[in-house]
Protein backbone atom coordinates (compact mmCIF):
# COMPACT_ATOMS: atom_id res chain seq x y z
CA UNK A 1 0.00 0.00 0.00
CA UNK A 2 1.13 3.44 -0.96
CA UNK A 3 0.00 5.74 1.78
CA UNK A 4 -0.18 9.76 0.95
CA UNK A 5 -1.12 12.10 3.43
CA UNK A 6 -3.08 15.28 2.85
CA UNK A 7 -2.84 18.56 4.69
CA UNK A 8 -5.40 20.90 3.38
CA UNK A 9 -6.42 24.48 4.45
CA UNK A 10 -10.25 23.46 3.33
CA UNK A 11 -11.89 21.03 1.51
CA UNK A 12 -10.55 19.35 -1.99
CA UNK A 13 -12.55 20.67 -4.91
CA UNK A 14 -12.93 17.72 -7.35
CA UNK A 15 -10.42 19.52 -9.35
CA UNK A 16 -8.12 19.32 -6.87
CA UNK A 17 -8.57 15.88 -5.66
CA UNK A 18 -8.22 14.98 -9.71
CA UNK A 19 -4.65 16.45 -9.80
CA UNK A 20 -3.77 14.89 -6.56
CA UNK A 21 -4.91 11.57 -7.87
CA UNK A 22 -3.18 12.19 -11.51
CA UNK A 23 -0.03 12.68 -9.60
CA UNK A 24 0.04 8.85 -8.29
CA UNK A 25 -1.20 7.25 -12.03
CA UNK A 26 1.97 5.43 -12.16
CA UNK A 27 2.39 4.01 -9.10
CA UNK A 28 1.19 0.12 -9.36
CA UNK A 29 0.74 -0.69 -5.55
CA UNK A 30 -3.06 0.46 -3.88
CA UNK A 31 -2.94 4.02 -3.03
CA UNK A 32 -4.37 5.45 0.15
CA UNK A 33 -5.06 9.20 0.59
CA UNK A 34 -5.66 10.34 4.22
CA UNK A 35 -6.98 13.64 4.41
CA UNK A 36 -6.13 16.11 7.33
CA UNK A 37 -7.96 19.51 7.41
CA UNK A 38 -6.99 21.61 10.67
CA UNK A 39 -9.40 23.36 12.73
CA UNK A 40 -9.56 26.40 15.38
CA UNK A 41 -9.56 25.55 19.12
CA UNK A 42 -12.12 27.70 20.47
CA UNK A 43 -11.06 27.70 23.78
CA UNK A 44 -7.11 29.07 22.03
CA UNK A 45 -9.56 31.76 20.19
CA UNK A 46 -10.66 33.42 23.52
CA UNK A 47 -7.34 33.04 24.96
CA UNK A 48 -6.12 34.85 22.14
CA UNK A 49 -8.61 37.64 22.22
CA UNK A 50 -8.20 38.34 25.82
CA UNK A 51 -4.29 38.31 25.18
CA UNK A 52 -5.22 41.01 22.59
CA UNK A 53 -7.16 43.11 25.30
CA UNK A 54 -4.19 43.22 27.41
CA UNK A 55 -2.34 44.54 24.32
CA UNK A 56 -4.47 47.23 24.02
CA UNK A 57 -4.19 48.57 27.61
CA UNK A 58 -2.73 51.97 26.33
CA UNK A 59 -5.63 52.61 23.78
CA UNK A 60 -8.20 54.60 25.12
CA UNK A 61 -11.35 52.55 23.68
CA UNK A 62 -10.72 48.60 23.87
CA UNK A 63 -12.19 45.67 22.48
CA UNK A 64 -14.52 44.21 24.58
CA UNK A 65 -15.94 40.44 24.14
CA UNK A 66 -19.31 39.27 25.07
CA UNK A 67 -20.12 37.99 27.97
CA UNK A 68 -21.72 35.07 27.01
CA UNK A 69 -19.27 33.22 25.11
CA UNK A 70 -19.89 30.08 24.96
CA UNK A 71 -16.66 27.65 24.07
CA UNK A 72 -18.06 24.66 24.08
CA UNK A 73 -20.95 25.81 21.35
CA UNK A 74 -17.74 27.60 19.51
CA UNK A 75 -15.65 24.56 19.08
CA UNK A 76 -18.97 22.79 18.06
CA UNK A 77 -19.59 25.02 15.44
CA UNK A 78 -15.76 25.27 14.14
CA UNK A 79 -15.65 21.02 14.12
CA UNK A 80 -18.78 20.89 12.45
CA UNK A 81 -17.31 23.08 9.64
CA UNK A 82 -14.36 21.21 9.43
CA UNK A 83 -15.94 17.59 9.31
CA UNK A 84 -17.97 19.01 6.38
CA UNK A 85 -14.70 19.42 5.04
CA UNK A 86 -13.42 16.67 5.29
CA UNK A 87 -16.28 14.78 3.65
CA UNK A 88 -16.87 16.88 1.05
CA UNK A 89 -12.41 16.07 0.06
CA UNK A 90 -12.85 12.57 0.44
CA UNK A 91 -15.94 12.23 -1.35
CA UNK A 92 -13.72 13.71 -4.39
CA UNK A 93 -11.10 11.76 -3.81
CA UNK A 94 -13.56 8.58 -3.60
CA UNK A 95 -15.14 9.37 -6.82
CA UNK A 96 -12.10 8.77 -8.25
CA UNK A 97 -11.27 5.32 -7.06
CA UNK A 98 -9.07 5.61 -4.47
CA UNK A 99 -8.84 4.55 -1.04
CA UNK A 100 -9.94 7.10 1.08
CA UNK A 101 -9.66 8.34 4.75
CA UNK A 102 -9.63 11.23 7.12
CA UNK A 103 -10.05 13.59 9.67
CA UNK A 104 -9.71 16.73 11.38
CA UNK A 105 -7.93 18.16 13.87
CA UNK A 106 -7.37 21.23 16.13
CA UNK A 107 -4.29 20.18 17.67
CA UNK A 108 -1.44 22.31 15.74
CA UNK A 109 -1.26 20.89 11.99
CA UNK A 110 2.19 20.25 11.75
CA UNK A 111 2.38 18.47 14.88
CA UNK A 112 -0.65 16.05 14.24
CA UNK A 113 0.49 15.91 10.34
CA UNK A 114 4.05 14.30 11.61
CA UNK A 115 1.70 11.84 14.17
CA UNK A 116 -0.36 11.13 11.42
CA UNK A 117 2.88 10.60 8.66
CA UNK A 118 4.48 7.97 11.84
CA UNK A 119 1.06 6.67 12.02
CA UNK A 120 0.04 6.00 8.05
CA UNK A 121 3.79 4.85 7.39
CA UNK A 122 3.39 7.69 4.79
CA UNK A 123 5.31 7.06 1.72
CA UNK A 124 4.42 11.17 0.58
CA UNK A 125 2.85 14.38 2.04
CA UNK A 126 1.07 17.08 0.42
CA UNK A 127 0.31 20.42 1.81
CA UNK A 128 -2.28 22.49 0.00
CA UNK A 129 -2.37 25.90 0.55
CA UNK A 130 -3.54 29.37 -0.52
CA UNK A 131 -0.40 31.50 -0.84
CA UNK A 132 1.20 32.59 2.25
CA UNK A 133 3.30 34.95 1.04
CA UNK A 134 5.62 36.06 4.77
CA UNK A 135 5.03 32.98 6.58
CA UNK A 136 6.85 31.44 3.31
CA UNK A 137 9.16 33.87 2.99
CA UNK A 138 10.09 33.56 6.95
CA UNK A 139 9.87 29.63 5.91
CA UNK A 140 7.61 29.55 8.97
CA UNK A 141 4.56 28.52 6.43
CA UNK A 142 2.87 24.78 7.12
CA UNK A 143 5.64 23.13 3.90
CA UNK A 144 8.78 24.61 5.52
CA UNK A 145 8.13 23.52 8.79
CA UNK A 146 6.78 19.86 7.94
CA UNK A 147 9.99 19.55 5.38
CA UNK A 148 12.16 19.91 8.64
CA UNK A 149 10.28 17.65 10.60
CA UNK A 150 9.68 14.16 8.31
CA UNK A 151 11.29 11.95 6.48
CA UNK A 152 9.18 11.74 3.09
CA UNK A 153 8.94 13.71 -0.01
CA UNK A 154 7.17 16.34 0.29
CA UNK A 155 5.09 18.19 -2.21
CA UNK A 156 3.33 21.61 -1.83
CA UNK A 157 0.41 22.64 -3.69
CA UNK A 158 -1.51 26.45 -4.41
CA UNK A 159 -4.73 26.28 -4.45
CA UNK A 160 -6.29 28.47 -6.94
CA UNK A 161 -9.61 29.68 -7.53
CA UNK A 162 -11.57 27.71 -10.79
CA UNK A 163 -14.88 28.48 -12.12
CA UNK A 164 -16.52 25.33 -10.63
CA UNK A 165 -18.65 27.37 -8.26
CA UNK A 166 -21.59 26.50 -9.46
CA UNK A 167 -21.36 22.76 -8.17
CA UNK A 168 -20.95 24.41 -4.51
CA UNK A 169 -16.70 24.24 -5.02
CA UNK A 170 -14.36 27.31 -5.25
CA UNK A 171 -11.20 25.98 -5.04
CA UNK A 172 -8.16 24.09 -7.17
CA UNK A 173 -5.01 23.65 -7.00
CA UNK A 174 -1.69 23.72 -9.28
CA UNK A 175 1.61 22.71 -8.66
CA UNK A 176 4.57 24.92 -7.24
């Protein structure tokens, strides 16, 4: 089995899951694509905000966050989103049969990606991406860091917008 691991910013258009797929035509052995879209921690989200507040100390008008925020309904709301995502990728990929799996995850993506690489036995990772122009400049971007940390080519991809909105996708990809 060849095992590939995905890290996406959203879901795989089938566009992008068909260039993903074309990539692997050659290989003879059963490919399997694992899918790993990151998601917000809502609980990191307040933290943040409130670290933001204290920032702002010398400003005369601060931010100010509701009351009622409710985390747990939050981090609902953000998995919910992402498990959509996830579907909707592997039902591209699936279409185009291949083995399929995945998941999401809040934990930080380039830690869980090199769990999930150890875990699969990954053979190859791709990271999909919009462009990220600083962070990839700084080589602080998801590629740079991952390329430091495992042991397997590594491929990054841009995703680009296509004209396949109608069909509820917004997204492709081409190759950098």
């Amino acid at each position: 089995m060849y095992n590939i691991v995905i890290l996406a910013e959203q879901a795989l258009s089938p566009g992008d899951a068909e260039r993903v797929v074309s990539l692997h035509e050659d290989i003879e052995d059963t490919r399997h694509y694992h899918v790993l879209i990151p998601c917000d921690n809502a609980a990191n989200r307040v933290e943040n905000a409130l670290g933001t507040l204290a920032a702002h100390e010398s400003l005369a008008a601060i931010p100010v966050l509701p009351e009622d925020v409710d985390v747990e309904q939050s981090q609902r709301a953000i998995d919910a989103e992402a498990d959509t995502s996830v579907s909707l990728s592997l039902e591209a990929l699936g279409r185009l049969g291949v083995e399929v799996s995945g998941e999401f995850s809040s934990s930080e993506p380039v830690d869980r990606l090199t769990e999930v690489v150890a875990e699969r036995q990954a053979a190859e990772v791709i990271v999909m991406t919009r462009p990220h122009v600083v962070a990839e400049l700084l080589h602080l971007d998801w590629t740079s860091r991952a390329r430091r940390r495992l042991g397997v080519p590594l491929l990054h991809l841009l995703e680009h917008e296509t004209l396949d909105a109608e069909a509820g996708y917004g997204q492709g990809i081409t190759g950098m």
